[in-house]
C-alpha atoms as a PDB file:
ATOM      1  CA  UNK A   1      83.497 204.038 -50.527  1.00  0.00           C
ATOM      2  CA  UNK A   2      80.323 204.420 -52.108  1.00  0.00           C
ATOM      3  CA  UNK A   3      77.319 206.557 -51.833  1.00  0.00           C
ATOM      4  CA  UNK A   4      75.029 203.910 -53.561  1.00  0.00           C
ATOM      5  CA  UNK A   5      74.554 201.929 -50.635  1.00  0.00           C
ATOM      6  CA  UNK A   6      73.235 202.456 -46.807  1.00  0.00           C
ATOM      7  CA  UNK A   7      74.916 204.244 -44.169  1.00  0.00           C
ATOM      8  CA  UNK A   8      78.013 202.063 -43.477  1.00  0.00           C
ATOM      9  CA  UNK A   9      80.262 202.158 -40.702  1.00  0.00           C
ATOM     10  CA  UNK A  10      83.615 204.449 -40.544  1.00  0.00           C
ATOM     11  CA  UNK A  11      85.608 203.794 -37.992  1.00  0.00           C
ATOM     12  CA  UNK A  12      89.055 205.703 -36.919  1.00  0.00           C
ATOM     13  CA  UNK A  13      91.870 204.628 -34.822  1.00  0.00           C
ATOM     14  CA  UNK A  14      92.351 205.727 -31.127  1.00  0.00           C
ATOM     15  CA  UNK A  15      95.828 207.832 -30.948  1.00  0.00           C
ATOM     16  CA  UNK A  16      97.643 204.427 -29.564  1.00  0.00           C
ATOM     17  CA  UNK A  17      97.651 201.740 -31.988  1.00  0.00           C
ATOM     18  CA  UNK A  18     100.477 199.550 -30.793  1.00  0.00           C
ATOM     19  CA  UNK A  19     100.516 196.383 -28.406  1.00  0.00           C
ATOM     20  CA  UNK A  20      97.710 194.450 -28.982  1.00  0.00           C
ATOM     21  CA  UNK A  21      95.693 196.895 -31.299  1.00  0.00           C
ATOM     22  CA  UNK A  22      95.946 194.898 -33.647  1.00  0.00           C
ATOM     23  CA  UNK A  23      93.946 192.212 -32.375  1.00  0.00           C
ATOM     24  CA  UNK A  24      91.218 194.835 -31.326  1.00  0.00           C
ATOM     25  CA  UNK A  25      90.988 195.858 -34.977  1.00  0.00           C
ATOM     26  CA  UNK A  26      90.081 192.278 -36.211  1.00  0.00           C
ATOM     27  CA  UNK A  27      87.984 191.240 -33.352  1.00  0.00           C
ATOM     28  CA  UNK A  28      85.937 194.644 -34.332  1.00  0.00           C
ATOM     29  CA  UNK A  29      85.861 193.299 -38.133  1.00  0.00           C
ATOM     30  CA  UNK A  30      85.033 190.135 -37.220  1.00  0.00           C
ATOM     31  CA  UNK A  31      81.728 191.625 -35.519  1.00  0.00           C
ATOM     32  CA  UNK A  32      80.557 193.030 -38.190  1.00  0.00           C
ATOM     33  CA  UNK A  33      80.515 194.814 -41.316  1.00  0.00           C
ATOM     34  CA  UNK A  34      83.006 198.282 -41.622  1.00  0.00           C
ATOM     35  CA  UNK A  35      83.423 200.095 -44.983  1.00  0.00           C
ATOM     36  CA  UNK A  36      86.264 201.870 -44.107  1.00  0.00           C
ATOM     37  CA  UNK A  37      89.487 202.526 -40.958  1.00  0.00           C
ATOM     38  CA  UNK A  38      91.420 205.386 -40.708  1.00  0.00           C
ATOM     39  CA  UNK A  39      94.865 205.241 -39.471  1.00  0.00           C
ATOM     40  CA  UNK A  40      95.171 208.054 -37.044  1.00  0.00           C
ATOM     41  CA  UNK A  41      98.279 208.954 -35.457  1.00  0.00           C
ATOM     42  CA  UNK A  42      99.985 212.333 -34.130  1.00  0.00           C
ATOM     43  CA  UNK A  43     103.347 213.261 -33.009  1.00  0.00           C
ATOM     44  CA  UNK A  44     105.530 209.924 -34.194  1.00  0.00           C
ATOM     45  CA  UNK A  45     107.685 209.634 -37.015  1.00  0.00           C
ATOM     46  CA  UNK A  46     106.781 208.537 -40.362  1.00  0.00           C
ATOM     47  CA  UNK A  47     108.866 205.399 -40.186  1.00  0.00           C
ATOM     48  CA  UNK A  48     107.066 204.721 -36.693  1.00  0.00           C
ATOM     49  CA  UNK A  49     103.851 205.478 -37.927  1.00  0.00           C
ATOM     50  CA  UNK A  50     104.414 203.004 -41.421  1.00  0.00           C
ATOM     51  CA  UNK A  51     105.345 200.084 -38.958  1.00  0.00           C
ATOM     52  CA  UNK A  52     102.369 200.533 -36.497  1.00  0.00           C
ATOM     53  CA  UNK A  53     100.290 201.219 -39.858  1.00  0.00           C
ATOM     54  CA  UNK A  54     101.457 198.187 -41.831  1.00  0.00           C
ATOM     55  CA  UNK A  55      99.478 195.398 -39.621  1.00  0.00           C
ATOM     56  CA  UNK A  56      96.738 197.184 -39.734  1.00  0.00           C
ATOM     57  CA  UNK A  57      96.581 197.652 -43.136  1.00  0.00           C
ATOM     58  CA  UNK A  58      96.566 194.046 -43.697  1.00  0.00           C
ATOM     59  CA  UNK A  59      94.025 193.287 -41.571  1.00  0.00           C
ATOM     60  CA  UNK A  60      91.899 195.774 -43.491  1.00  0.00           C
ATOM     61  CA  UNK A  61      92.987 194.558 -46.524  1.00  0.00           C
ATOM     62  CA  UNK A  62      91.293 190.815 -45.367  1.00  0.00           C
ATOM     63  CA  UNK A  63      88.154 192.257 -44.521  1.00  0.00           C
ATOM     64  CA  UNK A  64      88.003 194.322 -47.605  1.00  0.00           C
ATOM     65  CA  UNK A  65      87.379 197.073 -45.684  1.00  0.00           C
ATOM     66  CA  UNK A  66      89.112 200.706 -47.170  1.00  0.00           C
ATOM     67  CA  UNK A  67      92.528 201.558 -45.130  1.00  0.00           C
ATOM     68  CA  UNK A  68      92.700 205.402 -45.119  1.00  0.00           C
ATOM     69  CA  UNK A  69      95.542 207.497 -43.671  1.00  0.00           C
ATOM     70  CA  UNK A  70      94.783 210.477 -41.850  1.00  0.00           C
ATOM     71  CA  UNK A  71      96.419 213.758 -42.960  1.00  0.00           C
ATOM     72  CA  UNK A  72      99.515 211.842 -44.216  1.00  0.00           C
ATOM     73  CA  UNK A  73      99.790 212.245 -48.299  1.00  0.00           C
ATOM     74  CA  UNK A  74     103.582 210.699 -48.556  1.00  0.00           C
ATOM     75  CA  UNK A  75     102.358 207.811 -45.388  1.00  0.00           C
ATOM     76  CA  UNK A  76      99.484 207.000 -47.611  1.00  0.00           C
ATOM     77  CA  UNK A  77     101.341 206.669 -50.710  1.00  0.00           C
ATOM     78  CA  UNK A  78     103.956 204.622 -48.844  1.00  0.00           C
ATOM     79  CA  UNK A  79     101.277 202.439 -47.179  1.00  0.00           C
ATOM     80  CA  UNK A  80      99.436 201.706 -50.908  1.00  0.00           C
ATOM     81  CA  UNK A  81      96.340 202.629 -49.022  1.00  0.00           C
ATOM     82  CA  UNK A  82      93.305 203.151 -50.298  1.00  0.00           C
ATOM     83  CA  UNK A  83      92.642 206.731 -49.655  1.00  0.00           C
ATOM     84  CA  UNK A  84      93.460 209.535 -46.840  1.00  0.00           C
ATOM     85  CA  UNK A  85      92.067 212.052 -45.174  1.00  0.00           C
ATOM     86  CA  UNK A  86      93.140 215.870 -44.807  1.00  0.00           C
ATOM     87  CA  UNK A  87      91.800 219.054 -42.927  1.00  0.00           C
ATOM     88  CA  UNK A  88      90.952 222.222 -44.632  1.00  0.00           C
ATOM     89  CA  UNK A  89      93.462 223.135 -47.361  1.00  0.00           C
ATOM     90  CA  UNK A  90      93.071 223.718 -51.266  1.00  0.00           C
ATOM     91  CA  UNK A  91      96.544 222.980 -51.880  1.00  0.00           C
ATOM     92  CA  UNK A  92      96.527 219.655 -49.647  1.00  0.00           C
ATOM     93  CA  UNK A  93      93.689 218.506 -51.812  1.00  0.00           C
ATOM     94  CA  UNK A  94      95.804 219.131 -55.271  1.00  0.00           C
ATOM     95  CA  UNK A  95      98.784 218.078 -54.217  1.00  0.00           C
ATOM     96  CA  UNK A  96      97.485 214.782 -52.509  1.00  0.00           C
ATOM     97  CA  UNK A  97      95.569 213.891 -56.254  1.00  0.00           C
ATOM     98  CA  UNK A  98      98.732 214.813 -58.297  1.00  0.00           C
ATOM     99  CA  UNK A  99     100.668 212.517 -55.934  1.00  0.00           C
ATOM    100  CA  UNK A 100      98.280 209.438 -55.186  1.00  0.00           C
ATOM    101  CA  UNK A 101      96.607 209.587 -58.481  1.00  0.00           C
ATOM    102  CA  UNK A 102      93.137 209.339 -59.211  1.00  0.00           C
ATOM    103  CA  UNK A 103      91.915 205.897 -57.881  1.00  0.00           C
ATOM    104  CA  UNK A 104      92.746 207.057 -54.290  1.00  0.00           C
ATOM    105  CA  UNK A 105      89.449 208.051 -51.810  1.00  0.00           C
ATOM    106  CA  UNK A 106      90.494 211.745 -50.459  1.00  0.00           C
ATOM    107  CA  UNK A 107      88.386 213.235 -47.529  1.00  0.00           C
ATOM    108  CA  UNK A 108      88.070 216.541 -46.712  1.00  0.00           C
ATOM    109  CA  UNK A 109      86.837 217.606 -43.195  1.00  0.00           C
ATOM    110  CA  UNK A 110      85.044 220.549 -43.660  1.00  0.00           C
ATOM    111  CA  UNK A 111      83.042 220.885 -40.168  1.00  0.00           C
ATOM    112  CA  UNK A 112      79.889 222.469 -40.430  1.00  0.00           C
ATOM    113  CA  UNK A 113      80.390 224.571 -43.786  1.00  0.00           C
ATOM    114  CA  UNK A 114      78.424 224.174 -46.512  1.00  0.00           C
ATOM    115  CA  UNK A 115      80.722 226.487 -48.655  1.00  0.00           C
ATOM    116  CA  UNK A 116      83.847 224.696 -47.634  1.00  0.00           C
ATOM    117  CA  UNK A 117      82.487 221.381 -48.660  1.00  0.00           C
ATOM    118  CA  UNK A 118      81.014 222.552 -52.053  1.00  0.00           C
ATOM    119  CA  UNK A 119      84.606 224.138 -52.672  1.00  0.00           C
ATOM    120  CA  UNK A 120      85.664 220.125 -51.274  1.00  0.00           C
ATOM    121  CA  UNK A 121      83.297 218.748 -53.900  1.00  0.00           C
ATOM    122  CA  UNK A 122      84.024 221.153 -57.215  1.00  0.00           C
ATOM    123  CA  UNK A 123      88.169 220.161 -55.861  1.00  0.00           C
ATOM    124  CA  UNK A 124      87.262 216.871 -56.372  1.00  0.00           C
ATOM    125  CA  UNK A 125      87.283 215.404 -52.941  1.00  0.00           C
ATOM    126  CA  UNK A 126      85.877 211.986 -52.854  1.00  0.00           C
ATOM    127  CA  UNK A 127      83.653 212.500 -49.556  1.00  0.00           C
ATOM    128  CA  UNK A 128      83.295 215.455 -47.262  1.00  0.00           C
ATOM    129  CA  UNK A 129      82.766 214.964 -43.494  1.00  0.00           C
ATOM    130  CA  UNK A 130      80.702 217.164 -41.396  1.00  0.00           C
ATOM    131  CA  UNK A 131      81.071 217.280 -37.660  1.00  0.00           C
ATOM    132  CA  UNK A 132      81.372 217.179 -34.585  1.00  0.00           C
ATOM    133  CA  UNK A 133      77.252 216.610 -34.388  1.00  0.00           C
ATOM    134  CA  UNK A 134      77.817 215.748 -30.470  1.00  0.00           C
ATOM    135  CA  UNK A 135      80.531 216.348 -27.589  1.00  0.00           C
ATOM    136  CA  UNK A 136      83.369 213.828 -28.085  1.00  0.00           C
ATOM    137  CA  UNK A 137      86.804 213.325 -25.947  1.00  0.00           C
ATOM    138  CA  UNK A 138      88.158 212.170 -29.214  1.00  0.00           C
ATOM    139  CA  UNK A 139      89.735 215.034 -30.586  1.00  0.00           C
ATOM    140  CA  UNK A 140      89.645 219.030 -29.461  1.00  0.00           C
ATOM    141  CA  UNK A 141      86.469 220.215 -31.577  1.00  0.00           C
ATOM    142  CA  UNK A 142      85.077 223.887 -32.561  1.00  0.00           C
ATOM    143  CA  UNK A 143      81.851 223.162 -34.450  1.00  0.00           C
ATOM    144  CA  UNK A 144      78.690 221.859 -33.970  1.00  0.00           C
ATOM    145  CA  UNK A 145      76.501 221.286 -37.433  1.00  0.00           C
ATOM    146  CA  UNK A 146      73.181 220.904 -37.267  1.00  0.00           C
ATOM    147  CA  UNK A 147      71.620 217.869 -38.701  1.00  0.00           C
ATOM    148  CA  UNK A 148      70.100 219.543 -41.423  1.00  0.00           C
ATOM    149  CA  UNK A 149      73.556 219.821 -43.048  1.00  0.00           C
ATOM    150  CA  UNK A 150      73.198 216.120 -43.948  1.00  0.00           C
ATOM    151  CA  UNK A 151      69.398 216.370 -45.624  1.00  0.00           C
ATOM    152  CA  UNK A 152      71.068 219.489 -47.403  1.00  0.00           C
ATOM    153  CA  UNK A 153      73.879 217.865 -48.852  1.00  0.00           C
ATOM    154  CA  UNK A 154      73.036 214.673 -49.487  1.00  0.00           C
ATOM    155  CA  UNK A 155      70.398 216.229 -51.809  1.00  0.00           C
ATOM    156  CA  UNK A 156      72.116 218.666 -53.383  1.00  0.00           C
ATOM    157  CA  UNK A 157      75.349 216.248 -53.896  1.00  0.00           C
ATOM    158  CA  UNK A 158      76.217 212.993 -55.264  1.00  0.00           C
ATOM    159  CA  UNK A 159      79.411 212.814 -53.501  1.00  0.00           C
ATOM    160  CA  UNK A 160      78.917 210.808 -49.428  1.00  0.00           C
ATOM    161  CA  UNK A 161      79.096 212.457 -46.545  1.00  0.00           C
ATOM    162  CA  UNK A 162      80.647 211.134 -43.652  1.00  0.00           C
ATOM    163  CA  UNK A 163      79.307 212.202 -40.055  1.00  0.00           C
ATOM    164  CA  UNK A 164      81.700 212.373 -37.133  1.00  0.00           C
ATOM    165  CA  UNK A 165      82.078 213.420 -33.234  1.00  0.00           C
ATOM    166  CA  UNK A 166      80.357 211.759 -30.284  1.00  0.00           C
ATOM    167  CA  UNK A 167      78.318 209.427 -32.395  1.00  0.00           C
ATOM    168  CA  UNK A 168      77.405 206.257 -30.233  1.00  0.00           C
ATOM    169  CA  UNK A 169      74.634 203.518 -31.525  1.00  0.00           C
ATOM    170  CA  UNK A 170      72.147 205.385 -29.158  1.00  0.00           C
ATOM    171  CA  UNK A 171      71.998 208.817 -30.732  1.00  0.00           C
ATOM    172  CA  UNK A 172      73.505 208.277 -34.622  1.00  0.00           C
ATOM    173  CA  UNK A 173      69.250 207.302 -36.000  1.00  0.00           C
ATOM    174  CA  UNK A 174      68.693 210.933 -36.481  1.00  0.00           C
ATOM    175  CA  UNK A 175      71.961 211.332 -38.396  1.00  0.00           C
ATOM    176  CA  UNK A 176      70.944 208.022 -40.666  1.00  0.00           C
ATOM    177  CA  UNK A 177      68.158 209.709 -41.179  1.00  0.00           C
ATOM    178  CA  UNK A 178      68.947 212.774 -42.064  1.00  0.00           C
ATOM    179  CA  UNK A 179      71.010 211.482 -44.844  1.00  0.00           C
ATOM    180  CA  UNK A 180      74.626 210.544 -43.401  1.00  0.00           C
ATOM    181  CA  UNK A 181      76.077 207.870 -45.839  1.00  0.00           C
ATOM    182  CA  UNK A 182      78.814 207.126 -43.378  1.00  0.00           C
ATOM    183  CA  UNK A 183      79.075 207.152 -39.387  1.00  0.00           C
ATOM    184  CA  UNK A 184      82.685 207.733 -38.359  1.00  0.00           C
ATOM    185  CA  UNK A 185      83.196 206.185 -35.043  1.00  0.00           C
ATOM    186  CA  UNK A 186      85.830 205.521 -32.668  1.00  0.00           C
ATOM    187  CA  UNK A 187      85.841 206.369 -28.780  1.00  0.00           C
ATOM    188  CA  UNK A 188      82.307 204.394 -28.582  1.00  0.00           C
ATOM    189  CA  UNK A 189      83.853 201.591 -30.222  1.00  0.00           C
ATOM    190  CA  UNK A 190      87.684 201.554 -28.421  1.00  0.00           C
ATOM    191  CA  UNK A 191      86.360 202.140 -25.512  1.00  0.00           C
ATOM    192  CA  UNK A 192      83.519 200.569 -25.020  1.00  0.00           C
ATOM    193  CA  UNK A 193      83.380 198.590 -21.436  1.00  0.00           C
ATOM    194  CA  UNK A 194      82.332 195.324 -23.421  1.00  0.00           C
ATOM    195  CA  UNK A 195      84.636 195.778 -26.212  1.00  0.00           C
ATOM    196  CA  UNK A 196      84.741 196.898 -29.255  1.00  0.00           C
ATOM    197  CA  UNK A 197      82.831 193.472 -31.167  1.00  0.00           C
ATOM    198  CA  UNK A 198      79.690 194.459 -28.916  1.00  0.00           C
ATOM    199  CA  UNK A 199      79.620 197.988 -29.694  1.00  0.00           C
ATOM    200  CA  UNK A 200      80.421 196.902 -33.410  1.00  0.00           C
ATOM    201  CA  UNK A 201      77.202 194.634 -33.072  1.00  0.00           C
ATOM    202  CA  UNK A 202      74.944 197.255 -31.448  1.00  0.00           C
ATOM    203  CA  UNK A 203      75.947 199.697 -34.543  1.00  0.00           C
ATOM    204  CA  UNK A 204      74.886 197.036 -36.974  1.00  0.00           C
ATOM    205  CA  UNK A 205      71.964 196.520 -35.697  1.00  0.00           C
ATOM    206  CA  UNK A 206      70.873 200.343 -35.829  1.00  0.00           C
ATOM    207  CA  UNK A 207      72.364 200.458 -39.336  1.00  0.00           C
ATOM    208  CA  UNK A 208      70.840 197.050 -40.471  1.00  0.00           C
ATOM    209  CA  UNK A 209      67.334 197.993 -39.057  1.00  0.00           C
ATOM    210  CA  UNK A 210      66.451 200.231 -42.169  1.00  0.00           C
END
């Protein structure tokens, strides 16, 4: 994940990634380009969770798109993956660089704090996220940034920022614009009543527009 190129797509897992999943992450590929999927589970076992993961992971790994685990250091390292992403916590941060190493991406969710995610950056997280910018049945949620966050950060930090909660291809422009170098998506994409390739497509072609 890079911050030298244009907002790219982030997408994360619904909660139920068996059956035919699978095949609804690579028809989403397929549509279009993706920089990076987060594998995100809660209340299975680690074993369950490596053998739902491991598909997935090689589809991702096809498309050349980034395969991140979602507060799972030991999953992650089991997985190989190619980075993962924790909630607030010093320690989690240390302990998931002495234990991955330092070619692994680590996110920090840091919701909408700039001091948390300048303490994220100086730790050396690889991207902060800031969110949720808009109501989302994704995942319980608590904060609300203001767009500004973005413009703030993005100019006072080298490091991406990833923007997450609610985002749909009609109201993520304003987020683009304000300096978002990634869009994390995933109930306007899995649940989409045309599928997840169309609402793949219509993201591309707000993202491709610029």
């Amino acid at each position: 994940m890079s911050d030298s190129l244009p907002c790219q797509l982030y997408l994360i897992s619904p909660l139920e990634t068996g059956g035919d999943f699978p095949q609804q992450l690579r028809t989403a590929l397929e549509a279009g380009p993706v920089a990076a999927f987060q594998f995100r589970v809660k209340d299975i076992d680690r074993d369950e969770a490596a053998r739902l993961a491991a598909p997935l992971k090689s589809i991702c790994d096809e498309f050349d798109v980034a395969f991140i685990v979602n507060d799972d250091i030991k999953l992650a390292k089991q997985l190989g993956a190619d980075g993962v992403h924790l909630g607030q916590s010093d320690e989690k941060l240390k302990i998931a660089r002495t234990e991955l190493g330092n070619d692994i991406q680590i996110g920090i969710t840091c919701h909408d704090s700039r001091h948390l995610a300048m303490e994220a950056g100086e730790g050396g997280a690889n991207y902060v996220a800031f969110g949720a910018f808009f109501p989302t049945r994704t995942k319980e949620t608590h904060h609300r940034p203001e767009r500004d966050i973005l413009e703030w950060w993005s100019t006072m930090m080298e490091i991406p920022c990833v923007a997450i909660g609610g985002i749909t291809p009609d109201n993520c422009q304003p987020l683009i614009d304000a300096g978002a170098d990634f869009l994390a998506v995933s109930g306007a994409v899995w649940n989409d009543p045309e599928g997840p390739a169309q609402a793949i497509g219509r993201f591309s072609a707000v993202l491709e527009s610029r």
